[in-house]
PDB file of N, CA and C in Angstrom:
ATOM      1  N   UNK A   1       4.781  31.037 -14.350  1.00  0.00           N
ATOM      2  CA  UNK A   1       5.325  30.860 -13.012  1.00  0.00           C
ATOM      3  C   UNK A   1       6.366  29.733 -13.051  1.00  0.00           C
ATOM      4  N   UNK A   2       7.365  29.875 -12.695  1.00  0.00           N
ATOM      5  CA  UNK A   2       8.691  28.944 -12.680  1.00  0.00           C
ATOM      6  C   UNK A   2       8.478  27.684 -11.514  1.00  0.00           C
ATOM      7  N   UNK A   3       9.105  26.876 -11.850  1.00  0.00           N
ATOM      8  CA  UNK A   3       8.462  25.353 -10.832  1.00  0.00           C
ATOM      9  C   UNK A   3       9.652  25.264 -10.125  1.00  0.00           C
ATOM     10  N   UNK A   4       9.668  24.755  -8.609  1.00  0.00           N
ATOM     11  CA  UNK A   4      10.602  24.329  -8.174  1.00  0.00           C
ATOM     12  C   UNK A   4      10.638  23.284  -7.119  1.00  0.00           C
ATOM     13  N   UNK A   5      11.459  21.948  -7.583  1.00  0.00           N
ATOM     14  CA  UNK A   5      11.520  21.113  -6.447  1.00  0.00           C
ATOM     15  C   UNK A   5      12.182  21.005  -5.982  1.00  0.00           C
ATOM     16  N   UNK A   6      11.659  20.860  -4.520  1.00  0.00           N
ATOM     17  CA  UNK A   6      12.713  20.793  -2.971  1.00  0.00           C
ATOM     18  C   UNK A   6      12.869  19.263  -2.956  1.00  0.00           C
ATOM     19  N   UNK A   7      13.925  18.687  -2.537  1.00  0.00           N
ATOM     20  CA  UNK A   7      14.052  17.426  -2.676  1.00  0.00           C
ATOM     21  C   UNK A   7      14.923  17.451  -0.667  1.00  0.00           C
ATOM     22  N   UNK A   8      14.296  16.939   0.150  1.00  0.00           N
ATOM     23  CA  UNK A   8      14.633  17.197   1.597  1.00  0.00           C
ATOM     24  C   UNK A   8      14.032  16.511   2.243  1.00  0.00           C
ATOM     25  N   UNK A   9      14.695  15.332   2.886  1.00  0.00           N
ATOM     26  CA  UNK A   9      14.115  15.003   4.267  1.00  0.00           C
ATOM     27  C   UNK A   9      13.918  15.087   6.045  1.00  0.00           C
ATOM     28  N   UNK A  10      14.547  17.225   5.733  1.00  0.00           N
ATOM     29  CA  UNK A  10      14.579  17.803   7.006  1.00  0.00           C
ATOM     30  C   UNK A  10      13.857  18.634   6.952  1.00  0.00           C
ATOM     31  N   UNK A  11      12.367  18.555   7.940  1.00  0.00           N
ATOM     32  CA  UNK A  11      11.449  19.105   7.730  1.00  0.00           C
ATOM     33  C   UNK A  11      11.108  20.813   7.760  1.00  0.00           C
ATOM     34  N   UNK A  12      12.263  20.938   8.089  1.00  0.00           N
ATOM     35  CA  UNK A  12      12.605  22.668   8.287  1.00  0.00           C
ATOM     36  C   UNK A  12      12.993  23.217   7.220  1.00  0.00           C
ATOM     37  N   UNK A  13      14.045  22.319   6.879  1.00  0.00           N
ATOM     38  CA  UNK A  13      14.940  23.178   5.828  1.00  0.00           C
ATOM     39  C   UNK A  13      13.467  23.000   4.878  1.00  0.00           C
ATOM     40  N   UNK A  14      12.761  22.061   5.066  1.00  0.00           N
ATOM     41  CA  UNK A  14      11.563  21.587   3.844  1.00  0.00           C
ATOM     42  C   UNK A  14      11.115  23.449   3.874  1.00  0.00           C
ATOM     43  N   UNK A  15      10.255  23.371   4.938  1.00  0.00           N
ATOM     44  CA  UNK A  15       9.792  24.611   5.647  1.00  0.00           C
ATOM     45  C   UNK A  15       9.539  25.486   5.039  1.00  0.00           C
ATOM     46  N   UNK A  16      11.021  26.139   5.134  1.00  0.00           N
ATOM     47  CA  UNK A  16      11.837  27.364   5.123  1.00  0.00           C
ATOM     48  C   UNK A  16      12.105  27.869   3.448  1.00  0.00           C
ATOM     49  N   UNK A  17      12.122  26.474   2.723  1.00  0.00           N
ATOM     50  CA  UNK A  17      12.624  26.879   1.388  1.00  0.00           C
ATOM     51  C   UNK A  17      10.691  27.009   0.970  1.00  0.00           C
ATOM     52  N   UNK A  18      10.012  26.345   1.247  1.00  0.00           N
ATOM     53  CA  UNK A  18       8.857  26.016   0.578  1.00  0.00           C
ATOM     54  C   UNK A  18       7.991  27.293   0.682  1.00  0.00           C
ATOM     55  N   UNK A  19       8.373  28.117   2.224  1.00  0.00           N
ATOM     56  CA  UNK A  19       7.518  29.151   2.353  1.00  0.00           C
ATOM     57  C   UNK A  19       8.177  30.595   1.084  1.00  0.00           C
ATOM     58  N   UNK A  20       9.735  30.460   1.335  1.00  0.00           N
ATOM     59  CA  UNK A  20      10.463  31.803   0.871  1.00  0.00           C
ATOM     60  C   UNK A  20      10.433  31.943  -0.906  1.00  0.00           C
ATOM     61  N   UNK A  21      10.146  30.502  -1.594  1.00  0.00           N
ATOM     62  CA  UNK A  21      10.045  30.547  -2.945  1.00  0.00           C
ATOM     63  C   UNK A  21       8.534  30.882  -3.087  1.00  0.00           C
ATOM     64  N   UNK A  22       7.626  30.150  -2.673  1.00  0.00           N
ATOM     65  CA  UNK A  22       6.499  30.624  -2.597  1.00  0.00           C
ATOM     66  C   UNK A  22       5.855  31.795  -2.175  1.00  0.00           C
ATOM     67  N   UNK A  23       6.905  32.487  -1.638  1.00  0.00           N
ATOM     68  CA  UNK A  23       6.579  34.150  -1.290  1.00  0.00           C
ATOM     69  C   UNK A  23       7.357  34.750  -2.572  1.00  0.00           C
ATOM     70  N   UNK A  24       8.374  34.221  -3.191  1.00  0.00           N
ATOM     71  CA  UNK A  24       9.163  34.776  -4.182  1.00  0.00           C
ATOM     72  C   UNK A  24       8.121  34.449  -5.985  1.00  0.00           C
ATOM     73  N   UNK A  25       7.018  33.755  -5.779  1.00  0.00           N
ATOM     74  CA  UNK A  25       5.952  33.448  -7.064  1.00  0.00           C
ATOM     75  C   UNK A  25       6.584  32.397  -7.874  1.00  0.00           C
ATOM     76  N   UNK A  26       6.945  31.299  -7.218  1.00  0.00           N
ATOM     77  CA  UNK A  26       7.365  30.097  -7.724  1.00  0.00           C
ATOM     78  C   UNK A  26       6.177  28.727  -7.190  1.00  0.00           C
ATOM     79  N   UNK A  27       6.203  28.089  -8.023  1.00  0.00           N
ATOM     80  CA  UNK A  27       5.140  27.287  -7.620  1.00  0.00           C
ATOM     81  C   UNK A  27       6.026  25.941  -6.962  1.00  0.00           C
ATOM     82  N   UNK A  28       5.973  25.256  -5.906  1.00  0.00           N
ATOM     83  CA  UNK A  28       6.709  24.903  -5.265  1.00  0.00           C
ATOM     84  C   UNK A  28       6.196  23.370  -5.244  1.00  0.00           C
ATOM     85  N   UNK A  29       7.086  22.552  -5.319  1.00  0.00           N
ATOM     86  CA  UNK A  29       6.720  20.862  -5.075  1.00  0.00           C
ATOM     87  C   UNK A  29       7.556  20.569  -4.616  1.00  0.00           C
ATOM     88  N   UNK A  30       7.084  19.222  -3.090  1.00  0.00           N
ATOM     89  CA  UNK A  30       8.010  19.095  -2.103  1.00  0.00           C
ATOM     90  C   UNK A  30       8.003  16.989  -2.523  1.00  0.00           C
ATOM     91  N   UNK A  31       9.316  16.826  -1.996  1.00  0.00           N
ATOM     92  CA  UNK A  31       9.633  15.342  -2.143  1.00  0.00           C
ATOM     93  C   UNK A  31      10.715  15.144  -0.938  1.00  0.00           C
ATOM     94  N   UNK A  32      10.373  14.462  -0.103  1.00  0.00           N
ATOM     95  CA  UNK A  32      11.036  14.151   1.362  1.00  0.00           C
ATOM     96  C   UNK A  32      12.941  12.648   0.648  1.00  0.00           C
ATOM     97  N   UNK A  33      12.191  12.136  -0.524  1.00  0.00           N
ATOM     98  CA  UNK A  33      13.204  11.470  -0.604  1.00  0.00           C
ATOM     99  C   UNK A  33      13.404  11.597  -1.931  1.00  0.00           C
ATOM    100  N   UNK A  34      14.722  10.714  -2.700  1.00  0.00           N
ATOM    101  CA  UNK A  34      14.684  10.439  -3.654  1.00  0.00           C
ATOM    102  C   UNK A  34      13.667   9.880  -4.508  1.00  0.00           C
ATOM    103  N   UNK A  35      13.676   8.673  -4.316  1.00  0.00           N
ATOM    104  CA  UNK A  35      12.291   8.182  -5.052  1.00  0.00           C
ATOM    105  C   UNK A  35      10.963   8.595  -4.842  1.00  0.00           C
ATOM    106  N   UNK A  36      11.027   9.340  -3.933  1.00  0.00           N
ATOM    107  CA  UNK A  36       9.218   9.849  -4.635  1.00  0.00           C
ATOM    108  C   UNK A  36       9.719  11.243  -4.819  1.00  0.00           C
ATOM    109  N   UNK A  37      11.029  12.132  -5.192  1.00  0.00           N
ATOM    110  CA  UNK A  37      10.861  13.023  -5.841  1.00  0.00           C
ATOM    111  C   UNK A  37      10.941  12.592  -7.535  1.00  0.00           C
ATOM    112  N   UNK A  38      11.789  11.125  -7.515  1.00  0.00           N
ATOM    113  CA  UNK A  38      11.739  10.309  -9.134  1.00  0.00           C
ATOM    114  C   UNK A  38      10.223  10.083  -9.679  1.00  0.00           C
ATOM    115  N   UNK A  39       9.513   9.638  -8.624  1.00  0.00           N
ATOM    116  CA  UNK A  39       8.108   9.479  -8.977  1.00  0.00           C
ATOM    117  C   UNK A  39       7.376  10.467  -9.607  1.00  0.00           C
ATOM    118  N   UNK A  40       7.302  11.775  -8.700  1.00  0.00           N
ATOM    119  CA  UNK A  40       6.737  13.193  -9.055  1.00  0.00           C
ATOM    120  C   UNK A  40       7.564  13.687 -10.501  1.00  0.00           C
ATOM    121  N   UNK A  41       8.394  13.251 -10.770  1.00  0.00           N
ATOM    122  CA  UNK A  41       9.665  13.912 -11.819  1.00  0.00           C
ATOM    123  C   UNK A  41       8.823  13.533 -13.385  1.00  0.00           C
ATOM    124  N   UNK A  42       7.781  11.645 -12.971  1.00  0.00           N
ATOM    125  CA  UNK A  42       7.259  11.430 -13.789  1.00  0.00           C
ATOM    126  C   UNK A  42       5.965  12.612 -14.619  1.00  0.00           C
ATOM    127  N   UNK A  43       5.647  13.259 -13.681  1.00  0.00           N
ATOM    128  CA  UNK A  43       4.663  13.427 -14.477  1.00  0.00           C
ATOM    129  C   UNK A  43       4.631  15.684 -14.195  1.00  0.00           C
ATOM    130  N   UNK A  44       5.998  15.987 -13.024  1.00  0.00           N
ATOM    131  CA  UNK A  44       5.927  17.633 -13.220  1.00  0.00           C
ATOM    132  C   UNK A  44       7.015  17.664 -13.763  1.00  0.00           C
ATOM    133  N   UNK A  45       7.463  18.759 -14.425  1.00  0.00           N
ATOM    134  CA  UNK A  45       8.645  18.825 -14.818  1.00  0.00           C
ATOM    135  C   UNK A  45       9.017  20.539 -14.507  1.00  0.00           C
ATOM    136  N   UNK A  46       9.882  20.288 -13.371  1.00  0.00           N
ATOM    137  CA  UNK A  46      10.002  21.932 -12.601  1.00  0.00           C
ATOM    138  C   UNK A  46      11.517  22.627 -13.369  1.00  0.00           C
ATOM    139  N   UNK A  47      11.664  23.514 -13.181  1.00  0.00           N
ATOM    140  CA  UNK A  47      12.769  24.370 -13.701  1.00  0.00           C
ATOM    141  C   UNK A  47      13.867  24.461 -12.823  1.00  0.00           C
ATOM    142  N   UNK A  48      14.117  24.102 -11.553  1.00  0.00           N
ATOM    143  CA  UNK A  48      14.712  23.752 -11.099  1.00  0.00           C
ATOM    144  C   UNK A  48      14.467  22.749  -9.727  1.00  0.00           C
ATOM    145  N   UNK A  49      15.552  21.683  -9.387  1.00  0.00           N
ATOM    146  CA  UNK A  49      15.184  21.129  -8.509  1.00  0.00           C
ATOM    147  C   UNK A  49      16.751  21.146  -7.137  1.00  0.00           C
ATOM    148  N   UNK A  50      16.211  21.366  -5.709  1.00  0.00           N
ATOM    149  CA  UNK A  50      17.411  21.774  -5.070  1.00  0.00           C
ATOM    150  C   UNK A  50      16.823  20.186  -4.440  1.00  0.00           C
ATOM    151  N   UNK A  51      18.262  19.516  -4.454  1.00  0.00           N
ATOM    152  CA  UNK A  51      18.349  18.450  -3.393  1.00  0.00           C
ATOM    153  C   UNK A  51      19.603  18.053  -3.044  1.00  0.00           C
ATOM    154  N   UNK A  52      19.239  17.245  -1.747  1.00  0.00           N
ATOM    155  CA  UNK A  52      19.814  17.370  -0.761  1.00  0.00           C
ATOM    156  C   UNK A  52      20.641  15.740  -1.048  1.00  0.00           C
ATOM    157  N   UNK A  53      21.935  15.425  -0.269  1.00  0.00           N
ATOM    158  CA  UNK A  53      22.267  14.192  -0.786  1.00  0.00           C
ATOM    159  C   UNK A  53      22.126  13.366  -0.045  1.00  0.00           C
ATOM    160  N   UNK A  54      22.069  13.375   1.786  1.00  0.00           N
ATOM    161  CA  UNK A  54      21.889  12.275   2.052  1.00  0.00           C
ATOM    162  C   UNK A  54      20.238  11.954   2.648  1.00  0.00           C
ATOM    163  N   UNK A  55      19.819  11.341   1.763  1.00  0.00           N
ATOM    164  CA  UNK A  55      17.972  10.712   2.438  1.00  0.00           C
ATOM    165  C   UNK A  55      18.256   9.299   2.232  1.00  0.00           C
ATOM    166  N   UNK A  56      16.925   8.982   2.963  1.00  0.00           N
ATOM    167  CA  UNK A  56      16.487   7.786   2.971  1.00  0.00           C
ATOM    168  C   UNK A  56      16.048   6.947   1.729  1.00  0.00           C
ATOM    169  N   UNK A  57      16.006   6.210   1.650  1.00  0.00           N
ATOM    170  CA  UNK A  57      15.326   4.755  -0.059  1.00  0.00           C
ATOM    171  C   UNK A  57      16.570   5.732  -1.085  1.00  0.00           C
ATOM    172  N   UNK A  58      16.643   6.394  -1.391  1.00  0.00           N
ATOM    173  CA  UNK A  58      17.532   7.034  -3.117  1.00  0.00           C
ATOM    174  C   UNK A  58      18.175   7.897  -2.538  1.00  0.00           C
ATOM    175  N   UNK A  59      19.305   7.899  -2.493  1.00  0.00           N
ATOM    176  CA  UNK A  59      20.202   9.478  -1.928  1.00  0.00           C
ATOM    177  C   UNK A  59      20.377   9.969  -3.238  1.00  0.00           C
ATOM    178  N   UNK A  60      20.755  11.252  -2.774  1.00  0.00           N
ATOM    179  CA  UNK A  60      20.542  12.580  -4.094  1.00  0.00           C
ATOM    180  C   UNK A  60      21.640  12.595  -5.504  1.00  0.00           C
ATOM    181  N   UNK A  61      22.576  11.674  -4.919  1.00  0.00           N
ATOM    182  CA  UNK A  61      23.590  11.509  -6.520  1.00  0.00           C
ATOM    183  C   UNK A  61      22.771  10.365  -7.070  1.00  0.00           C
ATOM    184  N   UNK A  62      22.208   9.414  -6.501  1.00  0.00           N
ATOM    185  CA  UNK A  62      21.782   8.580  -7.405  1.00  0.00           C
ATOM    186  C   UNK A  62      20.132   9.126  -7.961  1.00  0.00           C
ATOM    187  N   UNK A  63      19.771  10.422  -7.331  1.00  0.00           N
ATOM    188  CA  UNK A  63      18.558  10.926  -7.529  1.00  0.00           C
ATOM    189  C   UNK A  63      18.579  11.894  -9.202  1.00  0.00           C
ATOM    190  N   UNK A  64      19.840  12.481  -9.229  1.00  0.00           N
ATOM    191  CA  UNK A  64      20.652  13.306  -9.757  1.00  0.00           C
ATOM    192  C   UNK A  64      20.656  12.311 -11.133  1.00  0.00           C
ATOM    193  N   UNK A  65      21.366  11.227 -11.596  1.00  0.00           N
ATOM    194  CA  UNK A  65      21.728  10.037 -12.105  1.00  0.00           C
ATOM    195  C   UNK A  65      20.628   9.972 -13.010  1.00  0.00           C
ATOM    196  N   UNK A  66      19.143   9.681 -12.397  1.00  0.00           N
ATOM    197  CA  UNK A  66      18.198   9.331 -12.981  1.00  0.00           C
ATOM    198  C   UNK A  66      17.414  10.307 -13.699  1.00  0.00           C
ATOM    199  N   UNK A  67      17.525  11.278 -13.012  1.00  0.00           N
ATOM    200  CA  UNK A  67      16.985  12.648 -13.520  1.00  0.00           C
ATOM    201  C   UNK A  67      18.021  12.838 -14.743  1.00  0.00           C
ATOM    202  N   UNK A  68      19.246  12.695 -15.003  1.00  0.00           N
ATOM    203  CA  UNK A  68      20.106  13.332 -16.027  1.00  0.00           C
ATOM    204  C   UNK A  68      19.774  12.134 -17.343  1.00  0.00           C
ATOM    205  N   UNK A  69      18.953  11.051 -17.352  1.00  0.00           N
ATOM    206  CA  UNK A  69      18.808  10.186 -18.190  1.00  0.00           C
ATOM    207  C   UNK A  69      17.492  10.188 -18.535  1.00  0.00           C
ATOM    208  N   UNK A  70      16.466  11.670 -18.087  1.00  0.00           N
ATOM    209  CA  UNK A  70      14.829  11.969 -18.047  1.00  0.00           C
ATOM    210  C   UNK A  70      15.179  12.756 -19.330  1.00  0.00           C
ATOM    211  N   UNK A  71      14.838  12.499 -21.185  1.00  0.00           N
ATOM    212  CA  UNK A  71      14.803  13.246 -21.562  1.00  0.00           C
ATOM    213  C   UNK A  71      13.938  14.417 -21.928  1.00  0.00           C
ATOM    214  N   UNK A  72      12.738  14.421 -20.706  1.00  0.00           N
ATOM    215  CA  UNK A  72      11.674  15.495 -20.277  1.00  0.00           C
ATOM    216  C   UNK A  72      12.619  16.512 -19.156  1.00  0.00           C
ATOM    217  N   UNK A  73      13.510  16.188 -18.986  1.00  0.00           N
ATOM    218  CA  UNK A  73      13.945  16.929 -17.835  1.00  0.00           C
ATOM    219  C   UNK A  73      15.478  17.303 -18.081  1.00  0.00           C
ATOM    220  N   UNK A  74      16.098  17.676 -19.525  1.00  0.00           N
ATOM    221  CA  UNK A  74      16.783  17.920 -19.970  1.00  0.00           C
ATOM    222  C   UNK A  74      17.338  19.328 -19.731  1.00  0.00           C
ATOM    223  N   UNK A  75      16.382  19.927 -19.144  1.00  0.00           N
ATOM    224  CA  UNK A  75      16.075  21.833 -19.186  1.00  0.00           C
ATOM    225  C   UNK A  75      16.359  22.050 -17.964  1.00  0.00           C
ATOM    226  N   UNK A  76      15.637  20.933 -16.676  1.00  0.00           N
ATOM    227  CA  UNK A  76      15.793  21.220 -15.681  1.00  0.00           C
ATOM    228  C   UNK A  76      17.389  21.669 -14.777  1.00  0.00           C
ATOM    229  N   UNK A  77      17.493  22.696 -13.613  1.00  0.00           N
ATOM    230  CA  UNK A  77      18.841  22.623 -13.385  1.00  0.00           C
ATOM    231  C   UNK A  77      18.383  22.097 -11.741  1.00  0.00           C
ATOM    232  N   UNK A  78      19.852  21.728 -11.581  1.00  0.00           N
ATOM    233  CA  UNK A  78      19.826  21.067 -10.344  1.00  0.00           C
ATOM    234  C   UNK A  78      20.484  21.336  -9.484  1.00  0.00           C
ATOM    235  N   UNK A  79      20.243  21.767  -7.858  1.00  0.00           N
ATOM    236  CA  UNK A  79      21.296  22.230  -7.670  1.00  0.00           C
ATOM    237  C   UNK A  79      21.483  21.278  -5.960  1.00  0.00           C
ATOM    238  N   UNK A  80      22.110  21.068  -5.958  1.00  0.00           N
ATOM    239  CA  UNK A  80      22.658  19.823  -4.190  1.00  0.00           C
ATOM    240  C   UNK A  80      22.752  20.998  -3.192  1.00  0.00           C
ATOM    241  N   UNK A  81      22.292  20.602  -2.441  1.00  0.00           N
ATOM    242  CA  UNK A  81      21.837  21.105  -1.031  1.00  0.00           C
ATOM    243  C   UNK A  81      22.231  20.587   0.222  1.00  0.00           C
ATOM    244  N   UNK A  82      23.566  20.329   0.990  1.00  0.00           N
ATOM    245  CA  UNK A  82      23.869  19.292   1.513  1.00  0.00           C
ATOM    246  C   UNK A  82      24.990  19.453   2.004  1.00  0.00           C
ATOM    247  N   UNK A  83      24.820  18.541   3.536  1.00  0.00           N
ATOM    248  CA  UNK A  83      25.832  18.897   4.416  1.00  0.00           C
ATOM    249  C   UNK A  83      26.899  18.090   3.952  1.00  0.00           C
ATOM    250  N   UNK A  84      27.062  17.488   3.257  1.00  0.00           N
ATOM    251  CA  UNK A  84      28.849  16.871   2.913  1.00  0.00           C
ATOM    252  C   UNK A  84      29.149  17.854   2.176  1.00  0.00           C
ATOM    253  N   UNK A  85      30.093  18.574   2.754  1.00  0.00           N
ATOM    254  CA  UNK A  85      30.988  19.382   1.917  1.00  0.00           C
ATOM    255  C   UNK A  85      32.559  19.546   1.695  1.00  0.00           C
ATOM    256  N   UNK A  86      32.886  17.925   2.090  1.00  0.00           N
ATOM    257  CA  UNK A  86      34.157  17.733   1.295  1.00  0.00           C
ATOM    258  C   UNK A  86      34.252  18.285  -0.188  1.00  0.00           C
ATOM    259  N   UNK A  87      35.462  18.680  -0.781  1.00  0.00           N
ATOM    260  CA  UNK A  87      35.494  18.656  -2.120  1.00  0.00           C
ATOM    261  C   UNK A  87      35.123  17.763  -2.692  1.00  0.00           C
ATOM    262  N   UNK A  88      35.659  16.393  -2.447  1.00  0.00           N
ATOM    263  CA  UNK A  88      35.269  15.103  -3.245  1.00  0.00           C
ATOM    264  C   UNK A  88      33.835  15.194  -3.265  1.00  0.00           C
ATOM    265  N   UNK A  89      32.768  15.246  -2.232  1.00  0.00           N
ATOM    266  CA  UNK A  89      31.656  15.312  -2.495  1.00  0.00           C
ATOM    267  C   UNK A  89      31.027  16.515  -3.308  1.00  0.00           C
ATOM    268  N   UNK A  90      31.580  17.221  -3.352  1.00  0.00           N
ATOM    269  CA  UNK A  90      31.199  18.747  -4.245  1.00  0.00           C
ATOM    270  C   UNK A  90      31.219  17.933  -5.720  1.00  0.00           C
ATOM    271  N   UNK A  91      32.997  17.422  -5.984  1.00  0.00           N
ATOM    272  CA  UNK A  91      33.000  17.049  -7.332  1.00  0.00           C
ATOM    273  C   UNK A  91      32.507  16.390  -7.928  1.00  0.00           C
ATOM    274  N   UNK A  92      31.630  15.254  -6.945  1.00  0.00           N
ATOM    275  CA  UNK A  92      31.018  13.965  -7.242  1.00  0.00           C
ATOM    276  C   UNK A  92      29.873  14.857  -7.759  1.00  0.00           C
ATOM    277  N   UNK A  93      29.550  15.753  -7.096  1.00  0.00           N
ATOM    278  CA  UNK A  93      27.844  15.821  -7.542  1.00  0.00           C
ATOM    279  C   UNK A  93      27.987  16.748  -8.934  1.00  0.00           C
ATOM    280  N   UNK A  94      29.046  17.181  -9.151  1.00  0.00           N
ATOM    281  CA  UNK A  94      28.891  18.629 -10.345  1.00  0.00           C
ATOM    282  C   UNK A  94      29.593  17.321 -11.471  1.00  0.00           C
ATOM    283  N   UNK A  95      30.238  16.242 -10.960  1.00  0.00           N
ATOM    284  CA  UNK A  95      30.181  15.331 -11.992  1.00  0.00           C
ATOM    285  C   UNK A  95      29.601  14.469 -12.532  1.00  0.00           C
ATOM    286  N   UNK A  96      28.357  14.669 -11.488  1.00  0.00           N
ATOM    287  CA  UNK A  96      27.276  13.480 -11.896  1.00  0.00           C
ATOM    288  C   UNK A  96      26.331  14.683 -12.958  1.00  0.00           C
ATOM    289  N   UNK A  97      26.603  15.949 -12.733  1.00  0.00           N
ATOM    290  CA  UNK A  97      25.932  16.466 -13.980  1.00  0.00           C
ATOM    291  C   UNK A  97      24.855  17.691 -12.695  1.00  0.00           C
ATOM    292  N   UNK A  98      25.200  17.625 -11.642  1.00  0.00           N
ATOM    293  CA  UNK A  98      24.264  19.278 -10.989  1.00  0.00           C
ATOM    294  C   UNK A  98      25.361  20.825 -11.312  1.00  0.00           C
ATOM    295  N   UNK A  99      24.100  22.107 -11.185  1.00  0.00           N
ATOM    296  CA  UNK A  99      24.291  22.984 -11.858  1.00  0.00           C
ATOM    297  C   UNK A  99      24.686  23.863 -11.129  1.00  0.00           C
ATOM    298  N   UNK A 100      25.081  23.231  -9.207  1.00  0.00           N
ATOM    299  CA  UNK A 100      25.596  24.408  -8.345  1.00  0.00           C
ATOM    300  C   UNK A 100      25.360  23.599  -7.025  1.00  0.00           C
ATOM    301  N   UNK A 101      26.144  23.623  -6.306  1.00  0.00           N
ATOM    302  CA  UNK A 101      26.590  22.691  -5.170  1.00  0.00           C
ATOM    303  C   UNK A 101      26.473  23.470  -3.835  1.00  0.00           C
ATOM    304  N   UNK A 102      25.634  23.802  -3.193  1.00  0.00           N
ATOM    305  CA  UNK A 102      25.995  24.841  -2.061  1.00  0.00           C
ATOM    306  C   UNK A 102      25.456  23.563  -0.898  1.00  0.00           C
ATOM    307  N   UNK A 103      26.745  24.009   0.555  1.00  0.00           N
ATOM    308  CA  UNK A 103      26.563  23.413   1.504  1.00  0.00           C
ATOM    309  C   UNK A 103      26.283  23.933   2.812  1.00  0.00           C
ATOM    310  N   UNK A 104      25.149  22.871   3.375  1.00  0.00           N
ATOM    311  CA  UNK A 104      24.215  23.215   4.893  1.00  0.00           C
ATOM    312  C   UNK A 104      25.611  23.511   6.215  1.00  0.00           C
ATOM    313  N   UNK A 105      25.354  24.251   6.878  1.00  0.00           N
ATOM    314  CA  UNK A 105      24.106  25.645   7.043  1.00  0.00           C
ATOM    315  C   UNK A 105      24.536  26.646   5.646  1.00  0.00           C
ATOM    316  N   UNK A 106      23.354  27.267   5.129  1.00  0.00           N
ATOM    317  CA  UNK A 106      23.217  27.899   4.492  1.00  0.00           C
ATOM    318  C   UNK A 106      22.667  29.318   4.935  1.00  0.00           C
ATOM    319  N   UNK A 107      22.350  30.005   4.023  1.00  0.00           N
ATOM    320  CA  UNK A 107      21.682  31.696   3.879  1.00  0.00           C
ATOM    321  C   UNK A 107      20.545  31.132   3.014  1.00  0.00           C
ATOM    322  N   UNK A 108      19.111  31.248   3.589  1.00  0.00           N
ATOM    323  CA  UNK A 108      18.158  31.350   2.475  1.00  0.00           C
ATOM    324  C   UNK A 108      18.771  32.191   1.441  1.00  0.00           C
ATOM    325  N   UNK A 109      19.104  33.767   1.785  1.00  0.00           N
ATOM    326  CA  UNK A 109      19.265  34.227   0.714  1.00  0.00           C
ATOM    327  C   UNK A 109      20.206  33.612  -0.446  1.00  0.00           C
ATOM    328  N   UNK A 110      20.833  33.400   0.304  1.00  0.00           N
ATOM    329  CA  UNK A 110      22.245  32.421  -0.910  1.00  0.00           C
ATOM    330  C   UNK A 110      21.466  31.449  -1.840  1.00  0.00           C
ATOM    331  N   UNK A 111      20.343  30.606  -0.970  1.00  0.00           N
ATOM    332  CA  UNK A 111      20.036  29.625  -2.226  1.00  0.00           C
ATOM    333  C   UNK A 111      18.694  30.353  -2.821  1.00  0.00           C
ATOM    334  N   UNK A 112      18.334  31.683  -2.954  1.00  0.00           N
ATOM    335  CA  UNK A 112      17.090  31.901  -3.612  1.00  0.00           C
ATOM    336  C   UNK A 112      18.416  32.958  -4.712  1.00  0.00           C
ATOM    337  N   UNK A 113      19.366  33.459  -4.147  1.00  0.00           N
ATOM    338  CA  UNK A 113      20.244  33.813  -5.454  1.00  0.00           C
ATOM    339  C   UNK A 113      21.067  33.269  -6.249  1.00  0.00           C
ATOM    340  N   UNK A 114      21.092  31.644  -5.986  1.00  0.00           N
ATOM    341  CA  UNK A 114      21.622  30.838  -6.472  1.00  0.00           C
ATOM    342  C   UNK A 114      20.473  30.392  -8.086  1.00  0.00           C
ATOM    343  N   UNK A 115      19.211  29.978  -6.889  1.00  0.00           N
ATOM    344  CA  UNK A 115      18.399  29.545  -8.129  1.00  0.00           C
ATOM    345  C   UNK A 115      18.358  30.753  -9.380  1.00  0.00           C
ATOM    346  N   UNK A 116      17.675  31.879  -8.734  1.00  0.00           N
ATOM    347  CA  UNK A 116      17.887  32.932  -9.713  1.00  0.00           C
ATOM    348  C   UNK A 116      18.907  32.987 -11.070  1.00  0.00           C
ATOM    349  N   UNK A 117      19.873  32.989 -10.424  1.00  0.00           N
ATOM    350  CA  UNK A 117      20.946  32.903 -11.058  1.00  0.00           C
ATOM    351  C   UNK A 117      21.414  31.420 -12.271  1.00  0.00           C
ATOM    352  N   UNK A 118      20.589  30.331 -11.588  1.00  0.00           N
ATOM    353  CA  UNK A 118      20.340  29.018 -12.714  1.00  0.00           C
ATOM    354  C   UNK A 118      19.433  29.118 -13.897  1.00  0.00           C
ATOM    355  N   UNK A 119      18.093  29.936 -13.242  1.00  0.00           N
ATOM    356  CA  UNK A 119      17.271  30.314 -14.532  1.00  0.00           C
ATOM    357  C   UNK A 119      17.482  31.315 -15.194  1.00  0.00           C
ATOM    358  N   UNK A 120      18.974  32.477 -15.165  1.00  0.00           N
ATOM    359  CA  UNK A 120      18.828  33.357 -16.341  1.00  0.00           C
ATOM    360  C   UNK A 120      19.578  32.917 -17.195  1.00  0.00           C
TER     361      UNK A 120
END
């Protein structure tokens, strides 16, 4: 079963992704911020993780940052979830090293064919 962390501190979007992967046979782990999705990072190591960039205590490029220097989490892909969708912010995050940049409002479907599409 493929792992996936939601990294979100909007309790819907939390919701919404947590119910539709988990109906899709993904085993699902939720982290409201950066640092306690860094915390959890210690000890699951999911196959992909979607987060979001702006939270509270660690926003998601510097969440991104720490994760790309986990060499347990080398495999993992990452993908930003997030309402800045300037270019500059697109480029920032695919240059800090994430594997697909899609911005809020979204299509569930878009980000469950996004992930798909990271793990083949």
């Amino acid at each position: 079963m493929k792992k996936i962390l939601i990294v979100d501190d909007e309790p819907n979007i939390v919701m919404s992704l947590e119910y539709t992967f988990k109906k899709s046979n993904y085993e699902v782990f939720i982290a409201r911020d950066g640092q306690e999705a860094l915390e959890l990072l210690k000890t699951t190591y999911p196959d992909v993780i979607i987060l979001d960039v702006m939270m509270p205590l660690v926003d998601g490029y510097a969440t991104l940052e720490q994760i790309r220097k986990d060499v347990n989490l080398t495999h993992t892909k990452v993908m930003f979830l997030s309402a800045k969708n300037k270019e500059s912010d697109i480029e920032k995050g695919m240059a800090l090293g994430a594997d697909a940049y899609l911005t809020k409002p979204f299509s569930i479907k878009k980000v469950v064919d996004h992930v798909a599409d990271l793990l083949t």
